[in-house]
PDB file of N, CA and C in Angstrom:
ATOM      1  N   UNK A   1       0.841  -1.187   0.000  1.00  0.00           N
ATOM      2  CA  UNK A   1       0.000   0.000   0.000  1.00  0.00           C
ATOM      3  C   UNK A   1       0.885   1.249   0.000  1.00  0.00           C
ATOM      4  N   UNK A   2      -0.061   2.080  -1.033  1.00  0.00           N
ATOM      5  CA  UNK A   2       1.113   3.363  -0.783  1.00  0.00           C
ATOM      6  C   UNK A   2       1.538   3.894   0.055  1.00  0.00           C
ATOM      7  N   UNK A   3       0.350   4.557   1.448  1.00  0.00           N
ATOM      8  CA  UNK A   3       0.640   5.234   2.542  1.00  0.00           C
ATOM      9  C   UNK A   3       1.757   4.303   3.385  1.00  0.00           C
ATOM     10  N   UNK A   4       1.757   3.235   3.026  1.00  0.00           N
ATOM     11  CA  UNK A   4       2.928   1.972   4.355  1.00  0.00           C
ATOM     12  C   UNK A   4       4.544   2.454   3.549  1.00  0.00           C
ATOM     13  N   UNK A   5       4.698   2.725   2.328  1.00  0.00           N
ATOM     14  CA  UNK A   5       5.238   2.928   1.204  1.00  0.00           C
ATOM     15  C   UNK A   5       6.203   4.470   1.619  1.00  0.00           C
ATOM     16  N   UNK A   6       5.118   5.502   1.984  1.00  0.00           N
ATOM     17  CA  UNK A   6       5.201   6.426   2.536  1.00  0.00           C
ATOM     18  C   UNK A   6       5.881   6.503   3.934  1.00  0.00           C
ATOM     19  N   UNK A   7       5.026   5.902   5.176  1.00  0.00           N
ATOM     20  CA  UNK A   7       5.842   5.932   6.280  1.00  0.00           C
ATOM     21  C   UNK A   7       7.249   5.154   6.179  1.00  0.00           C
ATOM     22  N   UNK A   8       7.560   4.285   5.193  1.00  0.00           N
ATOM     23  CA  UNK A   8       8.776   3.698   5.463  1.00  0.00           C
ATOM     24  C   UNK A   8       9.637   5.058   5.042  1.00  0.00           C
ATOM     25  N   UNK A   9       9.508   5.639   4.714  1.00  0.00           N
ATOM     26  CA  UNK A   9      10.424   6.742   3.752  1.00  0.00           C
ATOM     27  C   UNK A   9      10.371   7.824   5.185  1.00  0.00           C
ATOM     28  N   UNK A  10       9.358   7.892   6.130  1.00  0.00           N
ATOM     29  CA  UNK A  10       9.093   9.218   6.807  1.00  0.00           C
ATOM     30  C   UNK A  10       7.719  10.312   6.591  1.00  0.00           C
ATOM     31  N   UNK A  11       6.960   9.787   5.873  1.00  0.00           N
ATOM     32  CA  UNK A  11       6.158  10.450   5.364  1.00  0.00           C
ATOM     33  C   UNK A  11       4.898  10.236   6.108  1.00  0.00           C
ATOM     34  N   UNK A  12       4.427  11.233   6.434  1.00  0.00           N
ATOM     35  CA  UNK A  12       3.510  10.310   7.642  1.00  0.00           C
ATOM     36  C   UNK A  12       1.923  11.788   7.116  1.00  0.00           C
ATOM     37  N   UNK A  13       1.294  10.274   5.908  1.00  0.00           N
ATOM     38  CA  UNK A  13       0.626  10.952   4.936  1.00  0.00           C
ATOM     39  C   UNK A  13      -0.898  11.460   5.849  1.00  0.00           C
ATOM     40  N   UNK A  14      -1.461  10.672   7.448  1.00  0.00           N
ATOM     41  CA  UNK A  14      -2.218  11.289   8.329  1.00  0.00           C
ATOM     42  C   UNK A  14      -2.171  12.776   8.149  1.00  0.00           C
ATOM     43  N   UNK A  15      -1.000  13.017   8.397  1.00  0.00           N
ATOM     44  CA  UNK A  15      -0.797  14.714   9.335  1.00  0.00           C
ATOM     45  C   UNK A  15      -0.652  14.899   7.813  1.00  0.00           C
ATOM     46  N   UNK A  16      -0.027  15.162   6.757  1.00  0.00           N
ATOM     47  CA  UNK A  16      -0.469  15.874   5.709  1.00  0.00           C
ATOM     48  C   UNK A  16      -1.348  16.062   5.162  1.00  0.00           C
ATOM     49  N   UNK A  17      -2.302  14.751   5.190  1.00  0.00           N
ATOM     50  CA  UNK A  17      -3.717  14.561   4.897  1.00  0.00           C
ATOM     51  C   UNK A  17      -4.141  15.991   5.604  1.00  0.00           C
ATOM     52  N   UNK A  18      -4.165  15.826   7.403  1.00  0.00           N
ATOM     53  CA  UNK A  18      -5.167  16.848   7.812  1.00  0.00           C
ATOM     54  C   UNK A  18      -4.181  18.010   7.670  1.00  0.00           C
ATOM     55  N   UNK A  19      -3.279  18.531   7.330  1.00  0.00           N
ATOM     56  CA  UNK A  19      -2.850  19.759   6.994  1.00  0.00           C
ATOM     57  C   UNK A  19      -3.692  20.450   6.047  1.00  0.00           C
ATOM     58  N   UNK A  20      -4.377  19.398   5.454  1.00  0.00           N
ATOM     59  CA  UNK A  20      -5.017  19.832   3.678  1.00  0.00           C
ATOM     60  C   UNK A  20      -6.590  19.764   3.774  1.00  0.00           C
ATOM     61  N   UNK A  21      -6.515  20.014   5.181  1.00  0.00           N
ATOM     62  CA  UNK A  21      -7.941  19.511   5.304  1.00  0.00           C
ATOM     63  C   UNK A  21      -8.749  18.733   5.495  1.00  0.00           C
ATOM     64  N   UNK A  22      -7.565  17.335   5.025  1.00  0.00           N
ATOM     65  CA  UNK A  22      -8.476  16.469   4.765  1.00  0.00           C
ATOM     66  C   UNK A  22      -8.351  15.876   2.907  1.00  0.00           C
ATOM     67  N   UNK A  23      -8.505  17.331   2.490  1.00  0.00           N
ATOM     68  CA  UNK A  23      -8.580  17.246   0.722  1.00  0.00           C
ATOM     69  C   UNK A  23      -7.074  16.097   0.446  1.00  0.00           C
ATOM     70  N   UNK A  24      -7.365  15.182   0.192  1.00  0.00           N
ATOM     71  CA  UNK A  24      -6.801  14.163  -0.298  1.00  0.00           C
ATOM     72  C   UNK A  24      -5.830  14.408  -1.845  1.00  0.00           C
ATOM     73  N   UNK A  25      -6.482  14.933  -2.614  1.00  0.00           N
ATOM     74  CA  UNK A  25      -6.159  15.932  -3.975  1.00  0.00           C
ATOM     75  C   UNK A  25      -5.450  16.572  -3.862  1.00  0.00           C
ATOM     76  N   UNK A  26      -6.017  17.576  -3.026  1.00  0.00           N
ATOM     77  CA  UNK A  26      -4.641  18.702  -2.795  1.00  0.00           C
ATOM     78  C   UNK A  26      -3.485  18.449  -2.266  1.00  0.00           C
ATOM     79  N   UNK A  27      -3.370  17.410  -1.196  1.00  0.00           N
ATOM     80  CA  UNK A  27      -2.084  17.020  -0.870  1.00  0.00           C
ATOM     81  C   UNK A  27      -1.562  16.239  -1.619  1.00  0.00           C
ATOM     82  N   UNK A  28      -2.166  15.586  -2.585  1.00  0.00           N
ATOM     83  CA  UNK A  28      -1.494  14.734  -3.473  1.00  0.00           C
ATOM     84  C   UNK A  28      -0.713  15.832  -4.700  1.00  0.00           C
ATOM     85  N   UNK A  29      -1.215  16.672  -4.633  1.00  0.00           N
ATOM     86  CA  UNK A  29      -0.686  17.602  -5.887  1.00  0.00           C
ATOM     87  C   UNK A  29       0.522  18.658  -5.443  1.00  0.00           C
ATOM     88  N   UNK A  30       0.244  18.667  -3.805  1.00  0.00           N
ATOM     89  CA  UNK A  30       1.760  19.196  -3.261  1.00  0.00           C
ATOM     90  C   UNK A  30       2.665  18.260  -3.201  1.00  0.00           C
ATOM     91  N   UNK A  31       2.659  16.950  -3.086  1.00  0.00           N
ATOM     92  CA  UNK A  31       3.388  16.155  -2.937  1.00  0.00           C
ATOM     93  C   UNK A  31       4.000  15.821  -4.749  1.00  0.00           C
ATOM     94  N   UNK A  32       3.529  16.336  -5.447  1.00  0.00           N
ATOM     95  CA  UNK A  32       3.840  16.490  -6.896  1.00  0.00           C
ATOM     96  C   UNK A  32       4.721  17.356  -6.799  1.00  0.00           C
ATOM     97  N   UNK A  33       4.244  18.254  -6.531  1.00  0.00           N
ATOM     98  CA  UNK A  33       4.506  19.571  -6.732  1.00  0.00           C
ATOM     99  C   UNK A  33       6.324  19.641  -6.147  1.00  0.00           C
ATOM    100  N   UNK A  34       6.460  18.991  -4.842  1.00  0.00           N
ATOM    101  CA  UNK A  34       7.554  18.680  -3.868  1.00  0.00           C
ATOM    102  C   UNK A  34       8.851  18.264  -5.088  1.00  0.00           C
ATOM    103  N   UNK A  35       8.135  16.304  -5.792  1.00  0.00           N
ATOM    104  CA  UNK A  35       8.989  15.628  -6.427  1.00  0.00           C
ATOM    105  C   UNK A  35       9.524  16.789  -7.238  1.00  0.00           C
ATOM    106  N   UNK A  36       9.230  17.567  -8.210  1.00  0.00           N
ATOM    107  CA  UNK A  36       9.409  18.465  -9.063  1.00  0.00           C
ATOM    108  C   UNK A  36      10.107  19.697  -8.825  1.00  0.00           C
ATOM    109  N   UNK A  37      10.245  20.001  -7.713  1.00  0.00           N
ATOM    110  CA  UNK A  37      10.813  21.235  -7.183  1.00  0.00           C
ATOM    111  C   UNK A  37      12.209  21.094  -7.522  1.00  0.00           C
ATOM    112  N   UNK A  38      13.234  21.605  -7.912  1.00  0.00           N
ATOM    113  CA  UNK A  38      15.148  22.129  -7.455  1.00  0.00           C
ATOM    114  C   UNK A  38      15.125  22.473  -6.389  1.00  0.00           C
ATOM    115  N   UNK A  39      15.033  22.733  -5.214  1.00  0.00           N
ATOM    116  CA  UNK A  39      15.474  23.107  -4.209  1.00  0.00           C
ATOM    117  C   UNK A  39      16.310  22.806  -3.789  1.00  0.00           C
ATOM    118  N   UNK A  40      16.444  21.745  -3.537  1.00  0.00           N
ATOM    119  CA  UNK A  40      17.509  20.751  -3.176  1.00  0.00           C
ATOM    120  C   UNK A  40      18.661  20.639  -4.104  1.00  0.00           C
ATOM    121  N   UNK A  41      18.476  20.335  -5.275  1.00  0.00           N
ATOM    122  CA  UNK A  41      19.739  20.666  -5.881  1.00  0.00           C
ATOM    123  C   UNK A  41      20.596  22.069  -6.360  1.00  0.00           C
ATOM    124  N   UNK A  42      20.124  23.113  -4.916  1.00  0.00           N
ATOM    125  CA  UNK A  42      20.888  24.135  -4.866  1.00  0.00           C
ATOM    126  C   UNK A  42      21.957  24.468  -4.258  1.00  0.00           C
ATOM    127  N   UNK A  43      21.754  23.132  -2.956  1.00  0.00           N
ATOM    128  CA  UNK A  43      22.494  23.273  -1.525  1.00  0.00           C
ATOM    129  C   UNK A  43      23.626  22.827  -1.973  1.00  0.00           C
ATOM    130  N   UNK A  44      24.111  21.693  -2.734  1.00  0.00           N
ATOM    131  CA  UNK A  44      25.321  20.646  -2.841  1.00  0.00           C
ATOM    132  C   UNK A  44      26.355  22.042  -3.634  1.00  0.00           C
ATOM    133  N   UNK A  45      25.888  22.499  -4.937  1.00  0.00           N
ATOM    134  CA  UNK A  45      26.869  23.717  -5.353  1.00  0.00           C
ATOM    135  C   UNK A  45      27.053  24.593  -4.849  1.00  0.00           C
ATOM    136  N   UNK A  46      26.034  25.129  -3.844  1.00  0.00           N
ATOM    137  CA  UNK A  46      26.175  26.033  -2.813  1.00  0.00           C
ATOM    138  C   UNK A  46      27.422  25.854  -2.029  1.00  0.00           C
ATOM    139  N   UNK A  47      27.484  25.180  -1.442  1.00  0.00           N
ATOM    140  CA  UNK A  47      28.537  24.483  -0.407  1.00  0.00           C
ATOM    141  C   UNK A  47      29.822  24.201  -1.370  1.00  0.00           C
ATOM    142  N   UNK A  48      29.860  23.540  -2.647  1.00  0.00           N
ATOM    143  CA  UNK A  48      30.569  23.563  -3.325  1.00  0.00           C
ATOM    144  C   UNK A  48      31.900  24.649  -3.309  1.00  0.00           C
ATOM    145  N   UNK A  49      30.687  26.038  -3.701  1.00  0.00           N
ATOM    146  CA  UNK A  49      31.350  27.439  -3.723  1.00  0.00           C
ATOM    147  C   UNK A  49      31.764  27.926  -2.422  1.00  0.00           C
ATOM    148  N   UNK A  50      31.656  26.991  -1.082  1.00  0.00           N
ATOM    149  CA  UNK A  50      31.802  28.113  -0.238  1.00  0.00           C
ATOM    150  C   UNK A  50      30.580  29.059   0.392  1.00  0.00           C
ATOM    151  N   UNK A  51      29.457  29.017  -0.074  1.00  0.00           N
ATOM    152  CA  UNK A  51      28.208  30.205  -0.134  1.00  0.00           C
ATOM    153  C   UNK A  51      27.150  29.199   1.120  1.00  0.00           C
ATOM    154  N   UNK A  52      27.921  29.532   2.102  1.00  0.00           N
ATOM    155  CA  UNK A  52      27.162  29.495   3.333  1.00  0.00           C
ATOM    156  C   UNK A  52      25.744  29.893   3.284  1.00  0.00           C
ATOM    157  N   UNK A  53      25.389  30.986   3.141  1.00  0.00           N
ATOM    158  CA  UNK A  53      24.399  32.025   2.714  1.00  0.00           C
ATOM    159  C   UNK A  53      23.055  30.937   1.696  1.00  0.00           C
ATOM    160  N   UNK A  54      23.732  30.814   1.074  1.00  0.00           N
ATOM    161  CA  UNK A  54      22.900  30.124  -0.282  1.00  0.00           C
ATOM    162  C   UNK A  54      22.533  28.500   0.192  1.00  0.00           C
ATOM    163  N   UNK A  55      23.513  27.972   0.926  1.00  0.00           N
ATOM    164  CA  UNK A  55      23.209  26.338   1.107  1.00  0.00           C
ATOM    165  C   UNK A  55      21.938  26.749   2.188  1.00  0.00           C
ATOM    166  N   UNK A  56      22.629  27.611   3.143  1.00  0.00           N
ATOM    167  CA  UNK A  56      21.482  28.105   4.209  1.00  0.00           C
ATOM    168  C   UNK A  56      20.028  27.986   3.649  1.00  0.00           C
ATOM    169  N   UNK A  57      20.138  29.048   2.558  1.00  0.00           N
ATOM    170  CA  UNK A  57      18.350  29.716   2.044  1.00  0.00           C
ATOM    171  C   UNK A  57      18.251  28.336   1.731  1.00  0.00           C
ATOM    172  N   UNK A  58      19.018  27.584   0.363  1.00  0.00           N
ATOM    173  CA  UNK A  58      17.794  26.412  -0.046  1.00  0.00           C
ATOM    174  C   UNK A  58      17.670  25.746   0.985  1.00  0.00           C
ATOM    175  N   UNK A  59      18.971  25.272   1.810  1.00  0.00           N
ATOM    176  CA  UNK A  59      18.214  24.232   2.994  1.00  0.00           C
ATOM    177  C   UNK A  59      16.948  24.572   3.999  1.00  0.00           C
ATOM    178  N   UNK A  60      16.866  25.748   3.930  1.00  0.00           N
ATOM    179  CA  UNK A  60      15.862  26.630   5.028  1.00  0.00           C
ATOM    180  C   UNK A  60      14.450  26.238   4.338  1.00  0.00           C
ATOM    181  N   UNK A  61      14.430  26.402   3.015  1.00  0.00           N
ATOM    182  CA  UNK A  61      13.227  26.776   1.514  1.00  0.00           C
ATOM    183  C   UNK A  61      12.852  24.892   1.974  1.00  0.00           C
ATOM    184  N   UNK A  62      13.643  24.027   1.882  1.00  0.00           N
ATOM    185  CA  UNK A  62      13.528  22.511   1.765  1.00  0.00           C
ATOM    186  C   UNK A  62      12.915  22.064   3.677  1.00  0.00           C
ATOM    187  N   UNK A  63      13.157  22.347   4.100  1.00  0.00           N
ATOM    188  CA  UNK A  63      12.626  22.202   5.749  1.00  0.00           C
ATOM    189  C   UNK A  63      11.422  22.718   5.961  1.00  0.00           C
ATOM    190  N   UNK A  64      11.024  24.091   5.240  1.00  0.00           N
ATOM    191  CA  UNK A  64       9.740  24.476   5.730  1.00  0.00           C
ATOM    192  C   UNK A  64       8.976  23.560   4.438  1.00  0.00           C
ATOM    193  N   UNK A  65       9.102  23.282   3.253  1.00  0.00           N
ATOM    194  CA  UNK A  65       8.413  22.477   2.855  1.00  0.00           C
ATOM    195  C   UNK A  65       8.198  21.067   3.474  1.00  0.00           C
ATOM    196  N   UNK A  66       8.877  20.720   3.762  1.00  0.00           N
ATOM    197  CA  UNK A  66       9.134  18.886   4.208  1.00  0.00           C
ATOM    198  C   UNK A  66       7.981  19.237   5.649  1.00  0.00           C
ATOM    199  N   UNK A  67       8.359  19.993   6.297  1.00  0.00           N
ATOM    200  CA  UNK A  67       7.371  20.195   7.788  1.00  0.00           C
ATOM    201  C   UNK A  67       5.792  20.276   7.482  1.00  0.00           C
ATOM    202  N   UNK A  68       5.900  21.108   6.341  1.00  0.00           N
ATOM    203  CA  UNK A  68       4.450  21.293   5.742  1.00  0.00           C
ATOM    204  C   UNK A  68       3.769  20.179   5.197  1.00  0.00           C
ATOM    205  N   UNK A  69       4.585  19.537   4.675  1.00  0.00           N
ATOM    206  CA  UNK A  69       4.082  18.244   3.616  1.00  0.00           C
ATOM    207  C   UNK A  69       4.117  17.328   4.121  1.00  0.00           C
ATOM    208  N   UNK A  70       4.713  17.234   6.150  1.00  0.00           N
ATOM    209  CA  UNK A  70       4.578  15.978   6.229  1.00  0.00           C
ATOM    210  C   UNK A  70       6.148  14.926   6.250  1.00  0.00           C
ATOM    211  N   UNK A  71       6.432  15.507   5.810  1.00  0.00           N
ATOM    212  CA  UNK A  71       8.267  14.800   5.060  1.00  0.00           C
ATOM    213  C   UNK A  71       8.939  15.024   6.644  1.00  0.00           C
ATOM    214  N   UNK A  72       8.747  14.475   7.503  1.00  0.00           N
ATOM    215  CA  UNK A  72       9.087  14.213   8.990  1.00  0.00           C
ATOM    216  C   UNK A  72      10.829  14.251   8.764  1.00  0.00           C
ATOM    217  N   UNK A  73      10.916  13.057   8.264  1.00  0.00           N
ATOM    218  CA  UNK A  73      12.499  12.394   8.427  1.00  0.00           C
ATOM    219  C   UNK A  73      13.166  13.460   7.546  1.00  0.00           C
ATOM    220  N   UNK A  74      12.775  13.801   6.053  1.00  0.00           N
ATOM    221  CA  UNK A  74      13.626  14.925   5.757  1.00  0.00           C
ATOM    222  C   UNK A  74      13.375  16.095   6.456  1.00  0.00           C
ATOM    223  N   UNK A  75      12.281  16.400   7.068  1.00  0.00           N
ATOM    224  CA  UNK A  75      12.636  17.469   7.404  1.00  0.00           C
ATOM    225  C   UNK A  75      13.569  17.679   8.830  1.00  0.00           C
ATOM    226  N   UNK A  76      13.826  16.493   9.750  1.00  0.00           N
ATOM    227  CA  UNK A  76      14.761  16.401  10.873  1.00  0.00           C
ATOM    228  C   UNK A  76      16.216  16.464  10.368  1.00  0.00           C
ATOM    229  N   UNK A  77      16.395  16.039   9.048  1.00  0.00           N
ATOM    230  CA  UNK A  77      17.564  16.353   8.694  1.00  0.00           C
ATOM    231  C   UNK A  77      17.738  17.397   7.925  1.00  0.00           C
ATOM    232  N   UNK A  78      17.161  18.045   7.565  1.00  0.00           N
ATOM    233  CA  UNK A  78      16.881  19.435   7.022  1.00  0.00           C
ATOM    234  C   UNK A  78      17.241  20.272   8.223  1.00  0.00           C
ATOM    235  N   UNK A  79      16.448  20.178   9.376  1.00  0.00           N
ATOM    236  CA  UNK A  79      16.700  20.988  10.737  1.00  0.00           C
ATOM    237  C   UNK A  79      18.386  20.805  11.133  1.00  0.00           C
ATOM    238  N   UNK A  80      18.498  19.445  11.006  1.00  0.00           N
ATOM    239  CA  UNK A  80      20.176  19.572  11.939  1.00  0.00           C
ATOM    240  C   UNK A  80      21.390  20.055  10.509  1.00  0.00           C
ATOM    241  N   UNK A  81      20.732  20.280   9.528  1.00  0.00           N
ATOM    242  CA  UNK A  81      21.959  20.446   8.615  1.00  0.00           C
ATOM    243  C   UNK A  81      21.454  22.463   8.216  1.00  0.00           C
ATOM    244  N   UNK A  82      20.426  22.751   8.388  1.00  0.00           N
ATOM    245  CA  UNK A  82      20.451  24.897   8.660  1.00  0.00           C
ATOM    246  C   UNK A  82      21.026  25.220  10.028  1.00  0.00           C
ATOM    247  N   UNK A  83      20.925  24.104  11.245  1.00  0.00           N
ATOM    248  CA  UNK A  83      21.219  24.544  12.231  1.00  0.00           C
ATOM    249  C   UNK A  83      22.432  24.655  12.406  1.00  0.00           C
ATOM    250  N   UNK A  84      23.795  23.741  11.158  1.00  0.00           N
ATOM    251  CA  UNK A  84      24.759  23.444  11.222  1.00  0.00           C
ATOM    252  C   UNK A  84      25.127  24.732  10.331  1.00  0.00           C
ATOM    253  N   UNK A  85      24.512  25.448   9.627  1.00  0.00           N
ATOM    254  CA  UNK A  85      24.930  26.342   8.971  1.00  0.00           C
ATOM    255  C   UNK A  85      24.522  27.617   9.848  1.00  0.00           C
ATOM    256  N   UNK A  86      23.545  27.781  10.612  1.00  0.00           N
ATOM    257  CA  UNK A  86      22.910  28.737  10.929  1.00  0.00           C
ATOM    258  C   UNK A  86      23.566  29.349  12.468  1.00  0.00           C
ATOM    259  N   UNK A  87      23.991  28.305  13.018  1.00  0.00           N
ATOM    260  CA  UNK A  87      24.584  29.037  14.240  1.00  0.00           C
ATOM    261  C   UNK A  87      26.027  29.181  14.500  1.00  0.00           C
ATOM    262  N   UNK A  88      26.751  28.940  13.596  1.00  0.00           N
ATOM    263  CA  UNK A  88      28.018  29.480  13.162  1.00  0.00           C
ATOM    264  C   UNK A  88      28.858  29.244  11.598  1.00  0.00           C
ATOM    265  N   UNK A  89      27.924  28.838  10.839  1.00  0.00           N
ATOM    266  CA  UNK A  89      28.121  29.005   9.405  1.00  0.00           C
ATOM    267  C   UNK A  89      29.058  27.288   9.690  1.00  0.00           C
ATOM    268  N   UNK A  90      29.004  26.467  10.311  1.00  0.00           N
ATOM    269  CA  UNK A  90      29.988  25.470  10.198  1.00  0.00           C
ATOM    270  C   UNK A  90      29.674  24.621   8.594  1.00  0.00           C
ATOM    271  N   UNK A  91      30.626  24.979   7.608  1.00  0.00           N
ATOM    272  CA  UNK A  91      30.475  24.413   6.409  1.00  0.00           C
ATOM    273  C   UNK A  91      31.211  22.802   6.227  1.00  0.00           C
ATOM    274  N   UNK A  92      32.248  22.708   7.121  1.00  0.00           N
ATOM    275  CA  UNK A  92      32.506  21.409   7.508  1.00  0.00           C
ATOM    276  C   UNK A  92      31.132  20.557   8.324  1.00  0.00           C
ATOM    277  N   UNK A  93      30.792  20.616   9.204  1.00  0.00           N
ATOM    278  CA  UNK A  93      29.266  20.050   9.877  1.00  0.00           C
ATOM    279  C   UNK A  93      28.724  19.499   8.743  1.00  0.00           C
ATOM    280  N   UNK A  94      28.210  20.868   7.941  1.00  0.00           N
ATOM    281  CA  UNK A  94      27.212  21.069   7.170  1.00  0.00           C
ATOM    282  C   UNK A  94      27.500  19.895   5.807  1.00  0.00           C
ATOM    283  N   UNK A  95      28.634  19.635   5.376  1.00  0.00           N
ATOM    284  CA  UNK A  95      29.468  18.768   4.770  1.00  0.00           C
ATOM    285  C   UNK A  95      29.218  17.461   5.510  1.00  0.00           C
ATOM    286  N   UNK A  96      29.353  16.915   6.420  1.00  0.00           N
ATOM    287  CA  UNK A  96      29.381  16.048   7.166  1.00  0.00           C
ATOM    288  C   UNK A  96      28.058  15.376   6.606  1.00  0.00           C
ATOM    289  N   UNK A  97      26.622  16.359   7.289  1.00  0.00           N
ATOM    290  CA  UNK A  97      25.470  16.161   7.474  1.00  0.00           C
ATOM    291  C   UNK A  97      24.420  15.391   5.881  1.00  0.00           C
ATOM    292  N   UNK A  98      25.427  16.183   5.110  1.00  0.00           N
ATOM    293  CA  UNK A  98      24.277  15.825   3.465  1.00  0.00           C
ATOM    294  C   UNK A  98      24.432  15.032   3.261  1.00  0.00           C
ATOM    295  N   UNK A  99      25.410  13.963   3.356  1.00  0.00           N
ATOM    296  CA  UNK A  99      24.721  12.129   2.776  1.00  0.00           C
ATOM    297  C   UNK A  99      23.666  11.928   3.571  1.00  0.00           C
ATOM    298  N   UNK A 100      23.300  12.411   4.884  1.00  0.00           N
ATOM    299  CA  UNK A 100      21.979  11.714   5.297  1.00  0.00           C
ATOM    300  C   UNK A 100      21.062  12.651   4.710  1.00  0.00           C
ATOM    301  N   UNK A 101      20.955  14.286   4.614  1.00  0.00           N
ATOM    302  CA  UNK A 101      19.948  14.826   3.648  1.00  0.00           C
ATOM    303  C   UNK A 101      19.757  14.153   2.535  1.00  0.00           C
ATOM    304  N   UNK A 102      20.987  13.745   1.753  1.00  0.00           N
ATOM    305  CA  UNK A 102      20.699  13.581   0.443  1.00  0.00           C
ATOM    306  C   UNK A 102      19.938  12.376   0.246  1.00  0.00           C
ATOM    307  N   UNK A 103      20.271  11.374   1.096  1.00  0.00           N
ATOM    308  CA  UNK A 103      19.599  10.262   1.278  1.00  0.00           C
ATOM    309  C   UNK A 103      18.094  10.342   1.479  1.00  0.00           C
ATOM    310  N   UNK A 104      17.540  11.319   2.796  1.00  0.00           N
ATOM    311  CA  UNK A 104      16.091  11.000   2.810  1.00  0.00           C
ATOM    312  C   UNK A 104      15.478  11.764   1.887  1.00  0.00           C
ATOM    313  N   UNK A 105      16.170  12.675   0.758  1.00  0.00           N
ATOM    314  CA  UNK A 105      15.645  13.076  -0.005  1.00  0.00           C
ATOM    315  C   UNK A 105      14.835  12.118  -0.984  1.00  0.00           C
ATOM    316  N   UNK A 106      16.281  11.746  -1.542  1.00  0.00           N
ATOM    317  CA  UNK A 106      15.713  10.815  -2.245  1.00  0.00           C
ATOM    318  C   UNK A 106      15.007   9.559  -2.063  1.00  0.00           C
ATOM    319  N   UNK A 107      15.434   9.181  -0.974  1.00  0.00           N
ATOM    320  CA  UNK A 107      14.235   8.223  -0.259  1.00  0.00           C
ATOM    321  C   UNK A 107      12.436   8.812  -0.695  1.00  0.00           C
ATOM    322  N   UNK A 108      12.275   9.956  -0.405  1.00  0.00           N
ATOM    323  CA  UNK A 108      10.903  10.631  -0.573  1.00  0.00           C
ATOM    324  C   UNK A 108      10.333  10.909  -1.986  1.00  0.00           C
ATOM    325  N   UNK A 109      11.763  10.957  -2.846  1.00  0.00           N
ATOM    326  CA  UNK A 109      11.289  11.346  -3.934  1.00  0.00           C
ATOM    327  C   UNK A 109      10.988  10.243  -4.681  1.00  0.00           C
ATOM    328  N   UNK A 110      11.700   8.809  -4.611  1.00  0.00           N
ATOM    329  CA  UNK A 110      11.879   8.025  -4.711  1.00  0.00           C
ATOM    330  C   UNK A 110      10.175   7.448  -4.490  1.00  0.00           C
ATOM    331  N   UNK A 111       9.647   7.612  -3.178  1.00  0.00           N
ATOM    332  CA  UNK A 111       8.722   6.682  -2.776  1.00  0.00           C
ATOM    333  C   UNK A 111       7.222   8.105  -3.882  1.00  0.00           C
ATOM    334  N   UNK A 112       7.283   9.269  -4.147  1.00  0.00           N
ATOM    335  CA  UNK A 112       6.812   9.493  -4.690  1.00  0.00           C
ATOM    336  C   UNK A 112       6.086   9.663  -6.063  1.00  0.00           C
ATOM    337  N   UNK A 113       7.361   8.714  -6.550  1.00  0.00           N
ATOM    338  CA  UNK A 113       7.119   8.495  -8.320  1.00  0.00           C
ATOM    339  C   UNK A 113       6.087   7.614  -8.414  1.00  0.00           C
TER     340      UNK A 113
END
């Protein structure tokens, strides 16, 4: 089943459900909307360059979505990898932290196709 499909990934489609009301549709079309987004592939060149600033915003842009949508597990690693940038710019941390972002990313995007 999809929703079992979902929580294995972190997705805990209840609480997005009632974020949406309820409307079943509409959260299905943010959760489209999510797979489809770049956001995420802003942070890795960000960091690339050095641009603290920039890994910050997309990782910040990718957390308040994931919280909204439900995306639990990415969004806990979303939280510890802005917090790694955010309270003293640590770009090493922040380095450390993205194989597990990158992972439940794609874990989500993955369980969304």
């Amino acid at each position: 089943m999809e929703i079992e499909k979902f929580a294995a990934v972190g997705i805990d489609y209840a609480q997005g459900l009632e974020r949406c009301l309820g409307d079943g549709e509409l959260y299905r079309k943010f959760l489209g909307m999510f797979r489809d987004d770049n956001t995420f592939s802003k942070i890795k060149p960000a960091m690339d360059q050095g641009d603290v600033n920039a890994a910050f915003k997309a990782a910040h842009d990718l957390k308040g979505v994931a919280v909204n949508l439900s995306l639990n597990t990415l969004y806990e690693r979303a939280a510890s990898f802005t917090d790694a940038l955010r309270d003293d710019g640590d770009l090493d941390l922040a380095r450390q932290l993205y194989p597990a972002l990158a992972e439940a990313y794609e874990m989500v995007v993955e369980a969304l196709r």
